[in-house]
Each structure stands twice: as C-alpha cells, then as structure tokens.
Protein backbone atom coordinates (compact mmCIF):
# COMPACT_ATOMS: atom_id res chain seq x y z
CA UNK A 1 -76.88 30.99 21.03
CA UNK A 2 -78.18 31.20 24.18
CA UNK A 3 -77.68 34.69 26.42
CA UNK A 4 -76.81 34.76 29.75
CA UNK A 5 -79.48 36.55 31.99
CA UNK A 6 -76.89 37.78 33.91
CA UNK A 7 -76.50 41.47 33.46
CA UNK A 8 -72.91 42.20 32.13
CA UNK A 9 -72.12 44.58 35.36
CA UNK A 10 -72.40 41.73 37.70
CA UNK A 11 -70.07 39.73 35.85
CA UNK A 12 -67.85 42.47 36.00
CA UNK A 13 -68.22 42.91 39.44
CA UNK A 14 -67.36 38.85 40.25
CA UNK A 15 -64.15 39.03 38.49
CA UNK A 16 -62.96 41.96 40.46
CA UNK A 17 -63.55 39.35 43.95
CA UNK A 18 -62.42 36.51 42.08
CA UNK A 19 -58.95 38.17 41.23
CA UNK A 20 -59.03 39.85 44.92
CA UNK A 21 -59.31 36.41 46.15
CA UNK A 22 -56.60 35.02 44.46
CA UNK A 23 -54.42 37.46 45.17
CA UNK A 24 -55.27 36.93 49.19
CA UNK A 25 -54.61 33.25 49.19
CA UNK A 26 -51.04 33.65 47.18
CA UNK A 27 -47.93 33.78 49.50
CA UNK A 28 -46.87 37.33 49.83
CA UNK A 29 -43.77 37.99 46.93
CA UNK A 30 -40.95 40.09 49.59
CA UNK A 31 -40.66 43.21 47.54
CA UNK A 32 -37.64 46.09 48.55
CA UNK A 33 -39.07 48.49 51.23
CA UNK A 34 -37.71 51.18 51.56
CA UNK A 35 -36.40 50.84 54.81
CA UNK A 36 -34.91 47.75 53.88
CA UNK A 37 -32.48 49.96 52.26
CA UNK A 38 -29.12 50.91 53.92
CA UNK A 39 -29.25 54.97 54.65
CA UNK A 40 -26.52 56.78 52.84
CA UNK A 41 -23.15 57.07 55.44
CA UNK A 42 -23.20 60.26 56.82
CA UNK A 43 -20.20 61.18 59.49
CA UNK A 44 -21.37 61.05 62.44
CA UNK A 45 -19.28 64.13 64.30
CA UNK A 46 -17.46 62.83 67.09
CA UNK A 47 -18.86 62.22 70.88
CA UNK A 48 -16.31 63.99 72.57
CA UNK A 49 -16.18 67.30 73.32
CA UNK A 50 -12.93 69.19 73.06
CA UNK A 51 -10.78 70.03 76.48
CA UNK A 52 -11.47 73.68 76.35
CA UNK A 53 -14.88 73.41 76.95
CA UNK A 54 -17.52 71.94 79.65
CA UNK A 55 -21.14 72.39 80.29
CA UNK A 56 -22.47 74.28 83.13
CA UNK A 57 -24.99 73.14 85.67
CA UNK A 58 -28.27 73.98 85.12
CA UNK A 59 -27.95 74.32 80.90
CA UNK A 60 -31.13 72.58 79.61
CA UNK A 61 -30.56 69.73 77.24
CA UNK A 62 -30.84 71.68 74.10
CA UNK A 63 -29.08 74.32 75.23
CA UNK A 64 -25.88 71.78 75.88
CA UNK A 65 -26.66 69.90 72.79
CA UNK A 66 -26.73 73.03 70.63
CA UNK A 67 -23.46 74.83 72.12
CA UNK A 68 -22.03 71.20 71.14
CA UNK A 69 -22.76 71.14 67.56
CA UNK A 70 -21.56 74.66 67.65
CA UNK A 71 -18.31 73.80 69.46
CA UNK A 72 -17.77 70.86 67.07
CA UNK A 73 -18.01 73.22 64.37
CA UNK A 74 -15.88 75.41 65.71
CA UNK A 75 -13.18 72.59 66.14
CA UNK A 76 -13.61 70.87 62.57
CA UNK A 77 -12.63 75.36 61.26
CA UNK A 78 -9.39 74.64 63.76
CA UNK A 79 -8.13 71.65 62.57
CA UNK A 80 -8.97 72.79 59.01
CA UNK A 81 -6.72 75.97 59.77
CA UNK A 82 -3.87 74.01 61.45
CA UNK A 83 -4.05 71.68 58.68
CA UNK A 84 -3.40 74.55 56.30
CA UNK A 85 -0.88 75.88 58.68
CA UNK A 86 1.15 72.72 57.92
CA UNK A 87 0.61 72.91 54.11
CA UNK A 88 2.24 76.28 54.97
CA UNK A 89 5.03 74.77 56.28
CA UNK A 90 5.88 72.44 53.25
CA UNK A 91 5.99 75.36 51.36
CA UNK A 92 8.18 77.33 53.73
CA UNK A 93 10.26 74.88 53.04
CA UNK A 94 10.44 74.39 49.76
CA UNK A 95 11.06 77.87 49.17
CA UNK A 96 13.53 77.64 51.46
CA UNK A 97 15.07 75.16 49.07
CA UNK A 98 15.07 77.30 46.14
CA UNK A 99 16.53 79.91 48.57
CA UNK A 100 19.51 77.80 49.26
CA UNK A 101 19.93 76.82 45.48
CA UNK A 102 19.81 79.92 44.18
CA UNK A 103 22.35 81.21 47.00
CA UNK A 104 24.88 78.51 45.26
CA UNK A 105 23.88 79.20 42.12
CA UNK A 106 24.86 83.07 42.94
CA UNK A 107 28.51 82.06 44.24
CA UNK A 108 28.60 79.94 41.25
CA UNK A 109 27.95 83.03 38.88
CA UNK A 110 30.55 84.85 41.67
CA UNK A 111 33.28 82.30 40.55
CA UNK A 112 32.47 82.66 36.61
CA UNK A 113 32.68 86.36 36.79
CA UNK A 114 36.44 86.12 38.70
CA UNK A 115 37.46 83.90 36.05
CA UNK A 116 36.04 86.40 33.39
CA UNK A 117 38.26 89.26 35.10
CA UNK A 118 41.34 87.07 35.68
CA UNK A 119 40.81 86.42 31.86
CA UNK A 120 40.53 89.49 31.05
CA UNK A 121 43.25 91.11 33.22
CA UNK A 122 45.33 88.34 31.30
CA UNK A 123 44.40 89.09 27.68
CA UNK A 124 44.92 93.07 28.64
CA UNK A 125 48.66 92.18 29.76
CA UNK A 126 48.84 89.94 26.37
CA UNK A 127 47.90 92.67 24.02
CA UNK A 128 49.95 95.05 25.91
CA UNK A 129 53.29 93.46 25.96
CA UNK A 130 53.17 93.08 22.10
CA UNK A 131 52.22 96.25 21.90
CA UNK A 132 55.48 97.09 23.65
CA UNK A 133 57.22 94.40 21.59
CA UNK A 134 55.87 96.36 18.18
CA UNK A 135 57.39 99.56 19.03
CA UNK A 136 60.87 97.90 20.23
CA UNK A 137 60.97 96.04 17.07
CA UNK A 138 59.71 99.50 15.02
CA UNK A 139 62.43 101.11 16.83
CA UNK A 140 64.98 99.04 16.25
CA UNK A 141 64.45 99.09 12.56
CA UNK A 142 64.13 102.77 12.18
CA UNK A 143 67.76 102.60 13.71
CA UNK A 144 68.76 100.06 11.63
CA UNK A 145 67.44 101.73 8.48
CA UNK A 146 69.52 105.15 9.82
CA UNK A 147 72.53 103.02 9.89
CA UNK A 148 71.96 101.31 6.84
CA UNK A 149 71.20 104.56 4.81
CA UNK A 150 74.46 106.10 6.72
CA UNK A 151 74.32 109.87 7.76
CA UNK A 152 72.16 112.11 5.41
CA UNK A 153 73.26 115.25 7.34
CA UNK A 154 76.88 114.92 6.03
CA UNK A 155 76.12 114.95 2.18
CA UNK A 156 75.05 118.33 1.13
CA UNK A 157 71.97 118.04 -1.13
CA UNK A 158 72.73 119.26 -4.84
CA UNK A 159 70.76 122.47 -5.42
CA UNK A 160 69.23 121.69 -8.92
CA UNK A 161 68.53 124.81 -10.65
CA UNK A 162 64.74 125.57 -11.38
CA UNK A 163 63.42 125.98 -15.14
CA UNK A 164 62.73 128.94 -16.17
CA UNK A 165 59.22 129.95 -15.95
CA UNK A 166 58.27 129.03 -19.83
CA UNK A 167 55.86 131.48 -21.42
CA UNK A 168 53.57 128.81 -22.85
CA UNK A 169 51.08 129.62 -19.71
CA UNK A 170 47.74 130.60 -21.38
C-alpha cells in the first residue's frame, strides 16, 4: 500500500475549507430569528390623559411623561374603586332583598301566631263551657238522687244498742 506523503494535519486542515466552502455556495436555509417572533401583547395604557389634569409650561419631557404614567396609575386605582363601588351596590341590593323577604316572612309568622291565639282563646271557651256543663249535669243529679232517696231528715235513725265490751281483750 502506498502512503500518502501528505502529513495527516494538512488533510485535516483541507476538509475544514472544503466543508466551509460548501456551506458558502448553498442557498441560505431561513431559520426563526428572534425578532421574527411576535412580542407578547402587553396593554398599552391609554394616550389620553384624564380631564382633571394638564401639563404646565415649561415641564421638561420626562417630567410630563413621568407625572403621566403616574396619573394613569392613579386613574386605573379609581376606576378599580368605582368598579368595586358598584359591586357594592349589587349587594346593597340584594340584601335589600332578603330585607324585604324576611319583612313578609315576619307578618307571615304575625298571622300564624293570631291564628294560634284565636285557637287558643277558642279551645279555652271549649273546655270551659263543659266544664260548666259537668257541674250543671253533677248538680242536677245530686238533686235528683235527694229526690229519689226522699227526705232522710224525717226518718229518725234507729239507735242500735252497742255490745257490751266482751272481756276476751288480752
């Protein structure tokens, strides 16, 4: 076999510009950049400034952009708060609701508790007038039993004599 007289680095050192060659005459392959990637939305706050404010002459630029930012700030807090405010409301009125119901509820239990006493005053009448009608009827048989028996103060008992006292005592 016949060696190359080439020393081995050199071969080396010819692939490396072969393969840097080849790669220079390919078309470029369009890979991702990253700025061909769309930036995540972010909320841009809004342009306007509120009514309650204005800049004054002679604020330098940062100074006007900064007391913006701040203002904005400021104004997202408000309408956070009025938005709670009206989260406030709907409850306001819901207990307002339950106010109401209950109210009814209470004449309802008002009405229940009439009926009760009417009932009541009712069963106390009940219980009284045959209580009344017990003793007229137990009356009216005692009087019937005096008649039937006749008078008992006209007859004279018989005295019936007593034994004497027997002396079997021990």
């Amino acid at each position: 076999m016949a060696q190359s007289t080439k020393h081995p680095l050199f071969s080396t050192i010819n692939l490396e510009r072969e393969i840097e060659e080849e790669f220079r005459n390919r078309p470029p392959v369009r890979e991702a950049q990253p700025t061909d990637i769309a930036p995540p939305a972010v909320r841009a706050p809004a342009l306007s400034m509120p009514d309650y404010v204005e800049h004054r002459e002679g604020a330098t630029e940062i100074g006007k952009l900064s007391a913006e930012a701040v203002v904005r700030e400021y104004e997202s807090a408000a309408k956070e708060i009025e938005t709670m405010g009206l989260e406030l409301i709907e409850r306001v009125k819901q207990c307002e609701n339950m106010t109401r119901d209950a109210l009814a509820v209470i004449d309802e239990m008002k009405e229940t508790a009439a009926r009760y006493r009417t009932e009541a005053k009712r069963i106390f009448l009940e219980i009284e007038d045959c209580s009344l009608v017990t003793a007229e009827v137990r009356k009216i048989c005692n009087e019937m039993i005096e008649k039937i028996a006749g008078p008992t103060t006209a007859q004279k008992p018989k005295k019936v004599k007593s034994a004497p006292p027997s002396d079997s005592a021990s």
